[in-house]
C-alpha atoms as a PDB file:
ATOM      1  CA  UNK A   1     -19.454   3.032 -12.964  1.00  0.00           C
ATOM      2  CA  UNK A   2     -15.928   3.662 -11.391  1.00  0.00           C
ATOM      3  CA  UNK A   3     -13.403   4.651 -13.246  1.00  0.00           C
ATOM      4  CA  UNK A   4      -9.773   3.272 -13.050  1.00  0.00           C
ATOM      5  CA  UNK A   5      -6.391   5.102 -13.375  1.00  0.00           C
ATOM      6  CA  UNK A   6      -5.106   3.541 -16.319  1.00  0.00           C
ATOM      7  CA  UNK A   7      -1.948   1.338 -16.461  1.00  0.00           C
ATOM      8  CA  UNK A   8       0.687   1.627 -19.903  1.00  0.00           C
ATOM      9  CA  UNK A   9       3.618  -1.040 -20.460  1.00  0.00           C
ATOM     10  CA  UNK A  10       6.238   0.050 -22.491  1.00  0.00           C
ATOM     11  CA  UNK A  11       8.431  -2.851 -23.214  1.00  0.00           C
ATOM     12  CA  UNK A  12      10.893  -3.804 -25.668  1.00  0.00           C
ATOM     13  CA  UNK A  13       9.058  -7.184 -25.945  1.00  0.00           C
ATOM     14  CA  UNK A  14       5.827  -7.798 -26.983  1.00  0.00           C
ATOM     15  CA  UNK A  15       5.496 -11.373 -25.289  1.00  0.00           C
ATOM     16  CA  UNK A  16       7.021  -9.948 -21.930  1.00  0.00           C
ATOM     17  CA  UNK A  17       4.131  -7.152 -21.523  1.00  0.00           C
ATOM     18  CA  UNK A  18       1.545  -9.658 -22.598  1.00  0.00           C
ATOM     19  CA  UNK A  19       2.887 -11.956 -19.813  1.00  0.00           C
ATOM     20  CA  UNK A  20       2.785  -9.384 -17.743  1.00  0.00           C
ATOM     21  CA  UNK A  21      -0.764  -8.384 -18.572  1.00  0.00           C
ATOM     22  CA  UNK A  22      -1.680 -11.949 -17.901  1.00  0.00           C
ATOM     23  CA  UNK A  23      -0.381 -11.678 -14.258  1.00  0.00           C
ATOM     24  CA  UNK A  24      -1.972  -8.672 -13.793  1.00  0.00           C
ATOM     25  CA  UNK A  25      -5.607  -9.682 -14.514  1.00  0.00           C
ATOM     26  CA  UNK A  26      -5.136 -12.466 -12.683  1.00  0.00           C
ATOM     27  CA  UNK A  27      -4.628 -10.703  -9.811  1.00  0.00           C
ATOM     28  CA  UNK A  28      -7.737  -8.855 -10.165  1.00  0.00           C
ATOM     29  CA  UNK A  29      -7.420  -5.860 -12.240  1.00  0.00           C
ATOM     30  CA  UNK A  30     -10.465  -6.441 -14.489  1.00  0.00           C
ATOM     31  CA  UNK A  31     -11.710  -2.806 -14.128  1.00  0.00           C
ATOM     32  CA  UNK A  32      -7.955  -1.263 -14.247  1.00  0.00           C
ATOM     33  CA  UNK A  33      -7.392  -1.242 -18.298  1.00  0.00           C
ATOM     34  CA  UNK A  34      -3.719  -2.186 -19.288  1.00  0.00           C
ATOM     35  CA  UNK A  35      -2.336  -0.986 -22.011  1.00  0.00           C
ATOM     36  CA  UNK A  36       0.488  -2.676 -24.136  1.00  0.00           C
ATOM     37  CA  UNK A  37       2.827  -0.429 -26.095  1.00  0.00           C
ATOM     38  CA  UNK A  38       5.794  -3.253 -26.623  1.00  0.00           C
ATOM     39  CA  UNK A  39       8.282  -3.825 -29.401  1.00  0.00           C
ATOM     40  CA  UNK A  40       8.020  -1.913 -33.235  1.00  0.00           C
ATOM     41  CA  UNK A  41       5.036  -2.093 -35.253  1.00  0.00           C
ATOM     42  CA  UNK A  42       6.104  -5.124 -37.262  1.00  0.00           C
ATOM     43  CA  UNK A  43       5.700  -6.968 -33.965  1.00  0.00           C
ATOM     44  CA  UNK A  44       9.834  -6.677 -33.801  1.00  0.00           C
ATOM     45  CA  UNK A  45      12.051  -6.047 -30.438  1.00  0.00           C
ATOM     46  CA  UNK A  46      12.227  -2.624 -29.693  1.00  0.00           C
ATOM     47  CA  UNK A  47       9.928   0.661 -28.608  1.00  0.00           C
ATOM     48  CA  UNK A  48       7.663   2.468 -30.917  1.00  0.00           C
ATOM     49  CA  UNK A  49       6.282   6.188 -30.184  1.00  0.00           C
ATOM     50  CA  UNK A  50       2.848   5.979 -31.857  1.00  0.00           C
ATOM     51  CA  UNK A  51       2.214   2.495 -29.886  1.00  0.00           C
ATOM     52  CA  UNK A  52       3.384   4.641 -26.784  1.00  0.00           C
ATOM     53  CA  UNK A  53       0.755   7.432 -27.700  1.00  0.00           C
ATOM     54  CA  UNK A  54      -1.817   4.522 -28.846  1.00  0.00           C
ATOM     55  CA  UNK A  55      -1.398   3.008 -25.617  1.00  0.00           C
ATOM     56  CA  UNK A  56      -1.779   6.134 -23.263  1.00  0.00           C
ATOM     57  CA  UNK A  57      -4.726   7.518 -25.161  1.00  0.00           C
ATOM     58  CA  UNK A  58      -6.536   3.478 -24.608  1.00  0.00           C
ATOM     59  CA  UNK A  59      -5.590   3.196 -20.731  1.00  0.00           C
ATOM     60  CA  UNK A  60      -7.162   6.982 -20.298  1.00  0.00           C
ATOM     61  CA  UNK A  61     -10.429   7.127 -18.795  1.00  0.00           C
ATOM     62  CA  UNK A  62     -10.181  10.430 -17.323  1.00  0.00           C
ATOM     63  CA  UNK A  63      -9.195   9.744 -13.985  1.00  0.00           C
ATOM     64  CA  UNK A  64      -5.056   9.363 -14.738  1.00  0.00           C
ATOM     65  CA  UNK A  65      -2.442   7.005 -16.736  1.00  0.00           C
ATOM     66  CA  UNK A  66       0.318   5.332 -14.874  1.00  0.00           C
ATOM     67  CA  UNK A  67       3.473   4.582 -17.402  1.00  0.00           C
ATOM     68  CA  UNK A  68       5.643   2.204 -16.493  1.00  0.00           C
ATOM     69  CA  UNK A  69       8.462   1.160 -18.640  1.00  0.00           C
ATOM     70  CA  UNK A  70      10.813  -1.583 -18.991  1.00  0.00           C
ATOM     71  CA  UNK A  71      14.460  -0.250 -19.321  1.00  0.00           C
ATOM     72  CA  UNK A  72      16.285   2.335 -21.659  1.00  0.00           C
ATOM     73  CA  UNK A  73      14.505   3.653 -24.958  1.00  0.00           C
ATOM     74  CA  UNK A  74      11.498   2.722 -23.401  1.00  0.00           C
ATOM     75  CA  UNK A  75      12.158   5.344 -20.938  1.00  0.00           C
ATOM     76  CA  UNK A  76      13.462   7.770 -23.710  1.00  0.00           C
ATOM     77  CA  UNK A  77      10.599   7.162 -25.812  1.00  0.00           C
ATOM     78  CA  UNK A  78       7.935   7.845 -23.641  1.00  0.00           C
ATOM     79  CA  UNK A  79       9.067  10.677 -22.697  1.00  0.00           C
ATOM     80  CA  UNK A  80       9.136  12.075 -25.983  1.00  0.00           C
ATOM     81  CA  UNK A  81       5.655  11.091 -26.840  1.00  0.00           C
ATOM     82  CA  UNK A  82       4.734  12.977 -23.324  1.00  0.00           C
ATOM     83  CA  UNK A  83       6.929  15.792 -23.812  1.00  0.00           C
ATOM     84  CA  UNK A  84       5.091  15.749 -27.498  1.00  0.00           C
ATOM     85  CA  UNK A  85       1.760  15.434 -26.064  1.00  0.00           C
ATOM     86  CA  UNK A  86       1.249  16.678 -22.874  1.00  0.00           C
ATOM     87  CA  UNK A  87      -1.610  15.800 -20.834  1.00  0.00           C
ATOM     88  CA  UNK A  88      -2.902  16.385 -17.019  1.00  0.00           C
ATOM     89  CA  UNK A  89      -2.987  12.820 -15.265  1.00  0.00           C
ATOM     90  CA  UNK A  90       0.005  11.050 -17.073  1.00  0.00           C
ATOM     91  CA  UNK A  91       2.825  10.116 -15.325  1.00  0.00           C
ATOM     92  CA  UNK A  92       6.226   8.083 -16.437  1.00  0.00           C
ATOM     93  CA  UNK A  93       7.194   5.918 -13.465  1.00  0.00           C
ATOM     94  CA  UNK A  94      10.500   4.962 -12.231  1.00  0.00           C
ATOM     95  CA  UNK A  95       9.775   1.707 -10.801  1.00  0.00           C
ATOM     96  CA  UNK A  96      10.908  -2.030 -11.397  1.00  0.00           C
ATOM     97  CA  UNK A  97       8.840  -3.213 -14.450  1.00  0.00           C
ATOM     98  CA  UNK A  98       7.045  -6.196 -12.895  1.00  0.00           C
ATOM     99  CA  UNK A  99       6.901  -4.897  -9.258  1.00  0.00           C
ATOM    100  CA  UNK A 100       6.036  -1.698 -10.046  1.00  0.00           C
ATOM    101  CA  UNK A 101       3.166  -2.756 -12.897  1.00  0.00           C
ATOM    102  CA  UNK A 102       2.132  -4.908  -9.501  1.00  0.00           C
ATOM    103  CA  UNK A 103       1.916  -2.343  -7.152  1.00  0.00           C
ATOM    104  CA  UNK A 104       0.365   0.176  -9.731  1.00  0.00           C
ATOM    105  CA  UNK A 105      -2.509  -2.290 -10.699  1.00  0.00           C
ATOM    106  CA  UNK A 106      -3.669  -3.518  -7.282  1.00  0.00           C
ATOM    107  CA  UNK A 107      -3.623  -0.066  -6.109  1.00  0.00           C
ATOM    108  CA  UNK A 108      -5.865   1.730  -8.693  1.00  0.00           C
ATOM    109  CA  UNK A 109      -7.816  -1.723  -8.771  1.00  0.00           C
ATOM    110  CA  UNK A 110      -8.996  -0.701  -5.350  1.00  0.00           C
ATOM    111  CA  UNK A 111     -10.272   2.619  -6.860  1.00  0.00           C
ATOM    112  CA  UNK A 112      -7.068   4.916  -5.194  1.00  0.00           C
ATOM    113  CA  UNK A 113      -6.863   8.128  -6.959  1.00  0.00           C
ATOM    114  CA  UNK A 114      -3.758   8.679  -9.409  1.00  0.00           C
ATOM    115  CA  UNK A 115      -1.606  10.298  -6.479  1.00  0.00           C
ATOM    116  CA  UNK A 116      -1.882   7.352  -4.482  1.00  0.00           C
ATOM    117  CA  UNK A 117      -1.398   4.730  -7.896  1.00  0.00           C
ATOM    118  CA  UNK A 118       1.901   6.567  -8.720  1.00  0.00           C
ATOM    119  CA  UNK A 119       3.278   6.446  -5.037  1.00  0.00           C
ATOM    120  CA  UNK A 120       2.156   2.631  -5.300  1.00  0.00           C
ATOM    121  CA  UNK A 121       4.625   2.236  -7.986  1.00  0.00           C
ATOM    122  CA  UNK A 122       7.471   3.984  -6.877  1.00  0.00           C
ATOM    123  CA  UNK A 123       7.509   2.319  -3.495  1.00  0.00           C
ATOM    124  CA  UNK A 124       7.994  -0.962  -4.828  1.00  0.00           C
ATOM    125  CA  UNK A 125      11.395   0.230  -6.256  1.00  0.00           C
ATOM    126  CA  UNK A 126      12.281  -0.605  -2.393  1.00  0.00           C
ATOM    127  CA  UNK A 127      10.534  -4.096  -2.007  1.00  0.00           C
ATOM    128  CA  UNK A 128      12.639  -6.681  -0.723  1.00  0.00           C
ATOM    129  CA  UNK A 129      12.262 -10.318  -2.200  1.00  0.00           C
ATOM    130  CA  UNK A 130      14.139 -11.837   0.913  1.00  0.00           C
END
């Protein structure tokens, strides 16, 4: 069996990962797990660390965990829990949300090695809609 990097969305909202998530498998990522660590516990707006470190720990399979997160404490609070918890093969992205998530999924979909999943993502910081 091939193993996947692993794909984390931090969001502030719940629905908007989930979207997201949707989009994703339907473009194909059935072997690429993605992770949801959006809004509080209580199923509230906002970012929650142990989701966070719920999330990584579910999208790691061994091979690496692309994080991508949504905007502001999202980005401060996963770098806690990865400051916290250190591990080889996780990486916080700084990529658009949705493009990024994009780019990261088809990539590691197509078995690409972490390296190549967390260039994927970056890069589409630069696509162009028009």
């Amino acid at each position: 069996m091939v193993k996947h990097v692993g794909i984390v969305l931090v969001s502030h909202s719940p629905a908007m990962a989930a979207g997201l998530r949707e989009l994703l498998t339907e473009l194909g990522s059935d072997g690429v797990t993605v992770a949801i660590a959006a809004g509080t516990e209580d199923g509230g707006l906002g970012t929650s660390y142990d989701l966070i470190a719920r999330a990584v720990e579910e999208a790691d399979s061994g091979v690496g965990v692309v994080v991508v997160p949504d905007l502001g404490s999202s980005v401060l609070t996963a770098r806690v829990v990865l400051e916290d918890d250190p591990r080889d093969g996780v990486v916080l992205v700084d990529t658009p949300f949705v493009e990024g998530a994009v780019a990261a999924v088809v990539t590691a979909s197509a078995g690409a090695d972490l390296a190549a999943v967390v260039a994927a993502a970056e890069e589409a910081r630069g696509f162009r809609k028009f």
